[in-house]
N, C-alpha and C. Protein backbone atom coordinates (compact mmCIF):
# COMPACT_ATOMS: atom_id res chain seq x y z
N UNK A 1 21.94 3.91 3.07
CA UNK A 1 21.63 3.83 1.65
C UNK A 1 20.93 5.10 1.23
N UNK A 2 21.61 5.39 0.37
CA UNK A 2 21.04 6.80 -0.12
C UNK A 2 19.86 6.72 -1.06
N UNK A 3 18.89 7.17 -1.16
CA UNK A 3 17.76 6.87 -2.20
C UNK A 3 17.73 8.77 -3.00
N UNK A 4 18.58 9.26 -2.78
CA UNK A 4 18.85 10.09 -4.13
C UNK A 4 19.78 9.92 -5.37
N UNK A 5 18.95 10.20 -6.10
CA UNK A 5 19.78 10.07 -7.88
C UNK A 5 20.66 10.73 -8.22
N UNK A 6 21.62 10.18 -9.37
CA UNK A 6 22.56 11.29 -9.61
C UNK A 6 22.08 12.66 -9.97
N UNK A 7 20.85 12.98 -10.14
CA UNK A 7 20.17 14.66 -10.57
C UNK A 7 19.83 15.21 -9.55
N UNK A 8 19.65 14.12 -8.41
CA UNK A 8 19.34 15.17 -7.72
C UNK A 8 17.51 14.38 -6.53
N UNK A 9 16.90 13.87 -7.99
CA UNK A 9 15.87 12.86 -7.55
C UNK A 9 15.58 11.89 -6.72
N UNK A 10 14.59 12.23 -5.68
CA UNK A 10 14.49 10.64 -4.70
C UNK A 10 14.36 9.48 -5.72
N UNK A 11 14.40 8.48 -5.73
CA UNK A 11 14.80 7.20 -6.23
C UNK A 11 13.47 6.47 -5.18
N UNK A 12 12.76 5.24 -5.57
CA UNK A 12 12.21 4.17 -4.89
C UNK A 12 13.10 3.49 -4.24
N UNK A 13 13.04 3.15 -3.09
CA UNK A 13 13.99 2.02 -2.81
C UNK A 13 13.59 0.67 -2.94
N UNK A 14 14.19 -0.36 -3.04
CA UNK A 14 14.86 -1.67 -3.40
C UNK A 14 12.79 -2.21 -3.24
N UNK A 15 12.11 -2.61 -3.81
CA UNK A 15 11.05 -3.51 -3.85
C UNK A 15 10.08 -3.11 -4.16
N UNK A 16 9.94 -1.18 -4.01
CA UNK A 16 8.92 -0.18 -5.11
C UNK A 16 8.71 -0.26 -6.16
N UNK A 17 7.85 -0.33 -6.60
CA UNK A 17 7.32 0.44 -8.49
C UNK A 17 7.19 1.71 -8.06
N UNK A 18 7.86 2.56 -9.25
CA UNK A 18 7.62 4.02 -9.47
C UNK A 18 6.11 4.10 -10.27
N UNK A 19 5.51 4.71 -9.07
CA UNK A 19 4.29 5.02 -10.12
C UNK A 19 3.64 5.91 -10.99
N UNK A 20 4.67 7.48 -10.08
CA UNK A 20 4.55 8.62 -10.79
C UNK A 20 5.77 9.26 -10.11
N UNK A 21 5.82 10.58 -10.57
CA UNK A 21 6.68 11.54 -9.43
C UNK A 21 6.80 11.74 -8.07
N UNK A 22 5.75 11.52 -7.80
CA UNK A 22 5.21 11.33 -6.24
C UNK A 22 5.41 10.38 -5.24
N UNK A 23 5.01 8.96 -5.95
CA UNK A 23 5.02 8.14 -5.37
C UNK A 23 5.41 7.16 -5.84
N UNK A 24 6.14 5.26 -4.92
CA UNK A 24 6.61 4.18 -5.16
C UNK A 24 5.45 3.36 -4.43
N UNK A 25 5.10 2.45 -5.00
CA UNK A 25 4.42 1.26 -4.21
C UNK A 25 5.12 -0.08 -4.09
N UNK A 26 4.81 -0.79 -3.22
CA UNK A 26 5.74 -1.89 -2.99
C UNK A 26 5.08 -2.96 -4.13
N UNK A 27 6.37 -3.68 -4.54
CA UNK A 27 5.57 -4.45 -5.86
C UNK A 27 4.83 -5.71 -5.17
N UNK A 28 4.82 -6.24 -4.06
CA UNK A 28 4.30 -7.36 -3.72
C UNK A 28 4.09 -7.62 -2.62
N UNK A 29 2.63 -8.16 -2.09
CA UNK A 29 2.30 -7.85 -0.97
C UNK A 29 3.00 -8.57 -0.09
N UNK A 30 3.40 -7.65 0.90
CA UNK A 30 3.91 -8.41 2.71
C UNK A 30 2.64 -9.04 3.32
N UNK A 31 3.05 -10.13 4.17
CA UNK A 31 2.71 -11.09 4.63
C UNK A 31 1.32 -10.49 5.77
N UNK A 32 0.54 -11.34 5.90
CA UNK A 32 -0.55 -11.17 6.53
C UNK A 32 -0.09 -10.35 8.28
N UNK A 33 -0.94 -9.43 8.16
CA UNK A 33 -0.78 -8.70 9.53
C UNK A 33 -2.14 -7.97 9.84
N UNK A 34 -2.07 -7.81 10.90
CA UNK A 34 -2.84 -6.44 12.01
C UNK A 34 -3.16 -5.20 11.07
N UNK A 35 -3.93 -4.32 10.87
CA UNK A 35 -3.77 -3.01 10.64
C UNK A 35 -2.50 -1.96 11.46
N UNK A 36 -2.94 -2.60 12.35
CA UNK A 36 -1.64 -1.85 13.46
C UNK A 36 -0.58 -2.17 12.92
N UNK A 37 0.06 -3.79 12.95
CA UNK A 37 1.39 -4.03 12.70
C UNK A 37 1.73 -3.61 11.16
N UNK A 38 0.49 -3.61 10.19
CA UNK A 38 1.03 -3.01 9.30
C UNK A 38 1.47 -1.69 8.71
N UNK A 39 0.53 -0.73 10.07
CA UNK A 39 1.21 0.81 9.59
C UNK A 39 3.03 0.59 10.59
N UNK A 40 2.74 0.15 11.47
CA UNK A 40 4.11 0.18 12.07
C UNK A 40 4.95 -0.42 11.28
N UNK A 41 5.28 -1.70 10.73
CA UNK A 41 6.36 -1.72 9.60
C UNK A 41 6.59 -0.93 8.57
N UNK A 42 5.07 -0.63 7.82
CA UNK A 42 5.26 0.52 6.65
C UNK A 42 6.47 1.70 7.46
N UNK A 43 6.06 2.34 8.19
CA UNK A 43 6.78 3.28 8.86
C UNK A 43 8.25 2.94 9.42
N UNK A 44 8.35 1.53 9.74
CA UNK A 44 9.58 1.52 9.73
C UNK A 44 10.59 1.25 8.46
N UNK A 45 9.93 1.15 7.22
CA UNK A 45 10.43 1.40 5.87
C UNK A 45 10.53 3.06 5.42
N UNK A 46 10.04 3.64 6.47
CA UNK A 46 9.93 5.09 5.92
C UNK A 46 8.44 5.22 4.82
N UNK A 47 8.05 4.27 4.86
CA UNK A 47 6.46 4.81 4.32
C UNK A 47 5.30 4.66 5.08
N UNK A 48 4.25 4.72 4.34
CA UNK A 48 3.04 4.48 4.79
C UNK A 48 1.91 3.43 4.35
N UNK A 49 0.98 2.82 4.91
CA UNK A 49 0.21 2.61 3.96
C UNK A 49 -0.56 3.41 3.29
N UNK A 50 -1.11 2.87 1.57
CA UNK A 50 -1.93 3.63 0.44
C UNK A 50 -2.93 3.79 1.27
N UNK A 51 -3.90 5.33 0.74
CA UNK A 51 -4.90 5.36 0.93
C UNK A 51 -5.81 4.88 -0.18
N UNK A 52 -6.80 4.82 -0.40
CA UNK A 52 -7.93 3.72 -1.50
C UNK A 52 -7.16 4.79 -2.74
N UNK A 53 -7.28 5.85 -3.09
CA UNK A 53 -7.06 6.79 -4.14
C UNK A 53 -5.40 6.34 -4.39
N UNK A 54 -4.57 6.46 -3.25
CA UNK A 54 -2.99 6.26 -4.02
C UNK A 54 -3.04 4.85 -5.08
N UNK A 55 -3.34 3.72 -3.92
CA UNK A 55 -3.75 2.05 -4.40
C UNK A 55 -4.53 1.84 -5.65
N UNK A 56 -5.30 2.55 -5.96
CA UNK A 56 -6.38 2.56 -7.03
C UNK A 56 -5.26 2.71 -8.11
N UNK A 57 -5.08 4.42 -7.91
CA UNK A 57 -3.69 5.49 -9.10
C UNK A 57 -2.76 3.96 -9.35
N UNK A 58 -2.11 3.37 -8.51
CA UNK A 58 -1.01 2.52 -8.53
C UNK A 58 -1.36 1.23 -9.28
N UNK A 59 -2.61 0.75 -8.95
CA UNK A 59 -3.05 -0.53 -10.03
C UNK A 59 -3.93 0.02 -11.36
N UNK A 60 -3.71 1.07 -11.50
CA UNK A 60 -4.32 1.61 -13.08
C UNK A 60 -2.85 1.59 -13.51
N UNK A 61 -2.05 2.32 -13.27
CA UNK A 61 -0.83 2.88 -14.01
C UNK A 61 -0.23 1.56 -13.82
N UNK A 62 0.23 0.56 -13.05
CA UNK A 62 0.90 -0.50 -13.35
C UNK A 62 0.49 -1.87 -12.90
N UNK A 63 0.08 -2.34 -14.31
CA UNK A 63 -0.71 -3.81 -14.77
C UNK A 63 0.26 -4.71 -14.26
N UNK A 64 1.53 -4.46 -13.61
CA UNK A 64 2.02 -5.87 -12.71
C UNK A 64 1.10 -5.98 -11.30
N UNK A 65 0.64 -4.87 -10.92
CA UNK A 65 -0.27 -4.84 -9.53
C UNK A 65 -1.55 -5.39 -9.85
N UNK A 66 -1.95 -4.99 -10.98
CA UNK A 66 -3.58 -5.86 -11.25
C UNK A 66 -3.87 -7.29 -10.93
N UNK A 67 -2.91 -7.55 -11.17
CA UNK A 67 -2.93 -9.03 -11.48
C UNK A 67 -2.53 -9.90 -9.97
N UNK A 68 -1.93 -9.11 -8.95
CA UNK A 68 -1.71 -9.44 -7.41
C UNK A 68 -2.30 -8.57 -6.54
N UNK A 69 -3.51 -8.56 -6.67
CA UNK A 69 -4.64 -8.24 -5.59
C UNK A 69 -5.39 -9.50 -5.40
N UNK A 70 -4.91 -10.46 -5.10
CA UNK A 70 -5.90 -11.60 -4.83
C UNK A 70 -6.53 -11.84 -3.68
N UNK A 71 -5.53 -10.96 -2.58
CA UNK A 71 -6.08 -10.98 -1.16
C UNK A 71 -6.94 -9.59 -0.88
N UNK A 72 -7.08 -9.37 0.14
CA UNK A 72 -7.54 -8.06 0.35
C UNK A 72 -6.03 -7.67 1.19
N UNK A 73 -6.10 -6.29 1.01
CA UNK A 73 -5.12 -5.49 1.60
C UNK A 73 -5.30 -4.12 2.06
N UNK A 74 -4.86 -4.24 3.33
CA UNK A 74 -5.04 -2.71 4.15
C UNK A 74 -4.84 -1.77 3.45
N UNK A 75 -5.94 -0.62 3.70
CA UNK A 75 -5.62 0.56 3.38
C UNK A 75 -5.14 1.43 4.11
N UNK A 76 -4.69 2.73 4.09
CA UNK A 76 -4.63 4.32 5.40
C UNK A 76 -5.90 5.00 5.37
N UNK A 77 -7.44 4.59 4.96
CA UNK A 77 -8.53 4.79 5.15
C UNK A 77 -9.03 4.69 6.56
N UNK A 78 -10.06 5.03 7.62
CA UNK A 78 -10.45 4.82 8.18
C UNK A 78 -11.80 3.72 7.72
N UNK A 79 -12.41 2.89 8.46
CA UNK A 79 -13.31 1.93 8.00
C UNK A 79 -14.75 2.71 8.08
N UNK A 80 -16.00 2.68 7.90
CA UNK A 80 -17.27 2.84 8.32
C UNK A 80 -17.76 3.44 9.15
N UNK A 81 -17.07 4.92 9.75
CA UNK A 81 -17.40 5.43 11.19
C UNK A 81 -17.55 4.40 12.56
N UNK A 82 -16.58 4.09 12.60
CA UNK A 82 -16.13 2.73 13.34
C UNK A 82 -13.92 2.53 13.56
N UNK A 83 -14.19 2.93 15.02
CA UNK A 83 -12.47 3.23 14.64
C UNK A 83 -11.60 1.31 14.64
N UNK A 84 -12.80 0.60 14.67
CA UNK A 84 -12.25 -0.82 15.14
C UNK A 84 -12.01 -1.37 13.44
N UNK A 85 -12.30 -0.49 12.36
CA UNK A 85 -12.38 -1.21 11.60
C UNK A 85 -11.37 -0.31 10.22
N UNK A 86 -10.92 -1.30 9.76
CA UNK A 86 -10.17 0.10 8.45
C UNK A 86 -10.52 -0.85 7.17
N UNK A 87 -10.22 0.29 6.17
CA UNK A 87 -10.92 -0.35 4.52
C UNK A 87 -9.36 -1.28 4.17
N UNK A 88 -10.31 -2.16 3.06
CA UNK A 88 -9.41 -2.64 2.47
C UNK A 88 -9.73 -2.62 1.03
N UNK A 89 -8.75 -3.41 0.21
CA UNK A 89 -8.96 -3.48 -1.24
C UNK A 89 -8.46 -4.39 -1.73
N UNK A 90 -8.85 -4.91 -3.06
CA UNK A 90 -8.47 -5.67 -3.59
C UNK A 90 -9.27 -7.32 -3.97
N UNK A 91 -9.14 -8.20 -2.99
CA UNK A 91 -9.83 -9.37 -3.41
C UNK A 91 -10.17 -9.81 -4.75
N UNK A 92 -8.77 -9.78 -5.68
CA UNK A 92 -9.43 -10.22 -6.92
C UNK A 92 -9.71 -9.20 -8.00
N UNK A 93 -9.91 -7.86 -7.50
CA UNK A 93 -10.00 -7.19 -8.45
C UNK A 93 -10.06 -5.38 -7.79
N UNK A 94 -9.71 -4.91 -8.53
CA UNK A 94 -8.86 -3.30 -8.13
C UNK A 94 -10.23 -2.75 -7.62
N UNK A 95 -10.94 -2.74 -8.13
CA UNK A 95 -12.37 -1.80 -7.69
C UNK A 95 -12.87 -2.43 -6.47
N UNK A 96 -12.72 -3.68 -5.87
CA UNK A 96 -13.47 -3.97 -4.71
C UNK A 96 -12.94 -3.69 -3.38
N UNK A 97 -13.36 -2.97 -2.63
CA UNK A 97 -13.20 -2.56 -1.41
C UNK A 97 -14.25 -2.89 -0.25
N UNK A 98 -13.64 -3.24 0.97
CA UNK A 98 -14.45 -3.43 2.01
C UNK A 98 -13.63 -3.11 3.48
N UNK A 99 -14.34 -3.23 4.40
CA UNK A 99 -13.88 -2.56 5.96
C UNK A 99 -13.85 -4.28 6.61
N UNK A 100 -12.41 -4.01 7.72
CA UNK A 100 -12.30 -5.26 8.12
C UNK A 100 -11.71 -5.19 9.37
N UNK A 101 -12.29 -5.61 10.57
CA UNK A 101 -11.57 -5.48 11.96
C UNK A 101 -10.07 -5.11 11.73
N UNK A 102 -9.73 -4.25 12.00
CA UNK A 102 -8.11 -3.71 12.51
C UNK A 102 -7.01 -5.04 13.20
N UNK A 103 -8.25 -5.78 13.86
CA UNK A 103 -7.32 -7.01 14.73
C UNK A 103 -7.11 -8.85 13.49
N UNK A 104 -7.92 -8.21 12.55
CA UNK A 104 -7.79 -9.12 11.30
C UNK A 104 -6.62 -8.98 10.71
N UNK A 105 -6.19 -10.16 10.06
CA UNK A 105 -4.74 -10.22 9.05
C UNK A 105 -5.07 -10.16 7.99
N UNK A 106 -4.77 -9.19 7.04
CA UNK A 106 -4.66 -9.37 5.96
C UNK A 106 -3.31 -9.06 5.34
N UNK A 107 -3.33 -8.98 3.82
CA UNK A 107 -2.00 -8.64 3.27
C UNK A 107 -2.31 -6.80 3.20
N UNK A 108 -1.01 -6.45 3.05
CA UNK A 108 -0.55 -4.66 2.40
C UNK A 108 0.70 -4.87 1.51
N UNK A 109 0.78 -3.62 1.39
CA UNK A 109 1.81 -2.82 0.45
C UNK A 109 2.13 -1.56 1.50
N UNK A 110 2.94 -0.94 1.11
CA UNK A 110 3.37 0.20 1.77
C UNK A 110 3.40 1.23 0.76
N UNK A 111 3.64 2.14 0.23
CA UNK A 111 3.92 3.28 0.01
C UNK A 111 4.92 4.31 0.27
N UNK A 112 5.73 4.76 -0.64
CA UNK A 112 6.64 5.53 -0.14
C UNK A 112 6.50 6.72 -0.89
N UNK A 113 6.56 8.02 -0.20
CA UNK A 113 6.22 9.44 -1.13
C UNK A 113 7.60 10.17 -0.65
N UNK A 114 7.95 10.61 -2.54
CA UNK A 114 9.54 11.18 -2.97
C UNK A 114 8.76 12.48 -2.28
């Protein structure tokens, strides 16, 4: 599947919001996982997970994401000078962030950069 446009442009593939030129976020969070298992699927979509700044950019610019942060969700942050732990976001509302064992499930999104 080709994810270039007829101009020429990478394209989001199939479950992204375009959020800018740069970047697609996935519109809805995947199912509870690992920090681990969740950079390894992101990557096997060809993305990554958001770091707090992409995730933030992505639920300002599109009010369908505001409204589905109810869980917390992994970030590509490192956690608290602590490699056992990585940030998350969300719970309810875009500004709240916190650090959460790596071996904890929570929900993500992935990220994909054109």
């Amino acid at each position: 599947v080709s994810l270039i446009g007829p101009s020429g442009e990478r394209e989001c593939p199939t479950g992204f919001t375009e959020i800018n030129e740069q970047y697609c976020i996935e519109t809805s969070e995947n199912a509870t996982a690992t920090w681990f298992n969740a950079v390894v699927t992101c990557i096997n979509k060809k993305a990554e997970l958001p770091t707090w700044a992409e995730w933030y950019g992505a639920a300002a610019v599109s009010t369908s994401l505001i409204n589905t942060s109810d869980n917390w969700e992994w970030l590509n942050d490192g956690g608290d000078d602590d490699s056992d732990y990585a940030k998350v976001v969300g719970n309810g509302d875009i500004t709240n962030h916190s650090s959460q064992p790596t071996s904890s499930l929570q929900a993500y999104r992935c990220i994909y950069k054109k």
